[in-house]
C-alpha atoms as a PDB file:
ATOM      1  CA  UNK A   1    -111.741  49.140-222.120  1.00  0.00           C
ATOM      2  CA  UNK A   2    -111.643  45.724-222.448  1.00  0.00           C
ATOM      3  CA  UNK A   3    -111.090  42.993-219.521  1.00  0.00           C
ATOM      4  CA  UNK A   4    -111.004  39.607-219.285  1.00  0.00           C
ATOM      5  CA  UNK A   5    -111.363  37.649-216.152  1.00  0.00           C
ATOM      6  CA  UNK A   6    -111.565  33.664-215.256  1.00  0.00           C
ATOM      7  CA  UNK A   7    -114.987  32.379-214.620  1.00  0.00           C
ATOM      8  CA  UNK A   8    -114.652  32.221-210.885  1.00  0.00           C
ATOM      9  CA  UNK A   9    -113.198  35.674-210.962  1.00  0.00           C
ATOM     10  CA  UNK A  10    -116.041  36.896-213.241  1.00  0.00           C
ATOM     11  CA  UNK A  11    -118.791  35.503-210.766  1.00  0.00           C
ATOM     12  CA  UNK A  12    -117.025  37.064-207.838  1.00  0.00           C
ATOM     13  CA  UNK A  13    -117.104  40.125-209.012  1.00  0.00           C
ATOM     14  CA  UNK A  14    -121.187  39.532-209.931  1.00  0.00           C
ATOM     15  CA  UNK A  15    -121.887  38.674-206.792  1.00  0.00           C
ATOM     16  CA  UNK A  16    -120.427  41.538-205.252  1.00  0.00           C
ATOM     17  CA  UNK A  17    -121.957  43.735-207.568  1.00  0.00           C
ATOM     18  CA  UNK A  18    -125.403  42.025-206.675  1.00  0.00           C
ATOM     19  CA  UNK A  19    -124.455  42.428-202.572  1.00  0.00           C
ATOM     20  CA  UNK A  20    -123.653  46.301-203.582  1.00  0.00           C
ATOM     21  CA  UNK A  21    -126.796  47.213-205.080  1.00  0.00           C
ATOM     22  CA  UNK A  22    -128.887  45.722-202.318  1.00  0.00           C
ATOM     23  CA  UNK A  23    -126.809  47.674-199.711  1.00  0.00           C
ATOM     24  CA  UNK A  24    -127.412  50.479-201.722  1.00  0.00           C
ATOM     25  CA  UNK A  25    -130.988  50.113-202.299  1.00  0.00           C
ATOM     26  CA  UNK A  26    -131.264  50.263-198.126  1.00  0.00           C
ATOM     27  CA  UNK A  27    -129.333  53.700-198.128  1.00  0.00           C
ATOM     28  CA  UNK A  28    -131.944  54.697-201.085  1.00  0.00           C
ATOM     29  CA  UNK A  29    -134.870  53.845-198.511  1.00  0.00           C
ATOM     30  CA  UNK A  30    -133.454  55.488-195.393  1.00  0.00           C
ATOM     31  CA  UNK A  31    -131.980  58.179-197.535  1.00  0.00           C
ATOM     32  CA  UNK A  32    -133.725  62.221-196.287  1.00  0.00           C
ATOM     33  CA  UNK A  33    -131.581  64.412-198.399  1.00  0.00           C
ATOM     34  CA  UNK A  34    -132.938  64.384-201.998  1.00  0.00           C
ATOM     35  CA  UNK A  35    -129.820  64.974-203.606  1.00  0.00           C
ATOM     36  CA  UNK A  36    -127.845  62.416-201.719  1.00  0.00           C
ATOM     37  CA  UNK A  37    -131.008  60.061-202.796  1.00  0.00           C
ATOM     38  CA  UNK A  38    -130.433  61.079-206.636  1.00  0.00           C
ATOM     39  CA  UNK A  39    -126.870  60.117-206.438  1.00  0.00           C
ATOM     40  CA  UNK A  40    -127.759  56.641-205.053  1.00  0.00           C
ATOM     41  CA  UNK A  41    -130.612  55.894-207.322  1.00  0.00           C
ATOM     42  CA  UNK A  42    -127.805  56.808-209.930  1.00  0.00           C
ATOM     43  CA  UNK A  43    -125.755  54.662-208.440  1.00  0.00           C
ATOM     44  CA  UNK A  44    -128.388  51.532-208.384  1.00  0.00           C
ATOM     45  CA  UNK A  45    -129.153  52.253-211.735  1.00  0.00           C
ATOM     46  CA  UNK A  46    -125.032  51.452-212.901  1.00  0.00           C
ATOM     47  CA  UNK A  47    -124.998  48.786-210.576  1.00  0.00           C
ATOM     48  CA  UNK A  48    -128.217  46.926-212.496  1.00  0.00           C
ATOM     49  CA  UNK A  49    -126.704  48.135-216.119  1.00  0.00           C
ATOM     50  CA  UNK A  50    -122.914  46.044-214.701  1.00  0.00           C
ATOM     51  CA  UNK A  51    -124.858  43.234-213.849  1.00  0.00           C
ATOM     52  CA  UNK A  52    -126.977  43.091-216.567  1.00  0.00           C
ATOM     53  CA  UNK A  53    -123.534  43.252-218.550  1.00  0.00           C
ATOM     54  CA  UNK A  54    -122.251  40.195-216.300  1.00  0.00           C
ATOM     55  CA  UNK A  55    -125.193  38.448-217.214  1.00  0.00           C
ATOM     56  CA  UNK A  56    -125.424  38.531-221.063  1.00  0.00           C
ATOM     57  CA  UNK A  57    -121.215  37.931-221.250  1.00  0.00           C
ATOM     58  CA  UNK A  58    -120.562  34.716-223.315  1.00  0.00           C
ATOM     59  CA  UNK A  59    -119.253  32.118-221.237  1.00  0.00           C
END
């Protein structure tokens, strides 16, 4: 898929990835059920591989 977005769209949508992953890595910390903890480490580590993505986009 393929999506193009305006500049201040595109650094909207970073920062709210950024503001997601640091929410989620305070559910990771008070998580107690392992498996719920797997799922949110899985879902840290998409988080960091969109906004890695964000990052390296050509302006």
């Amino acid at each position: 898929m393929h999506v193009e977005l305006l500049d201040p769209e595109a650094e909207l949508l970073a920062m709210l990835l950024v503001k997601e992953l640091e929410e989620t890595r305070v559910e990771i910390h008070h998580a107690k059920n392992l498996d719920f903890k797997e799922g949110l480490e899985q879902r840290a580590a998409t988080l960091r591989m969109l906004i890695g993505k964000f990052a390296h986009a050509p302006v």
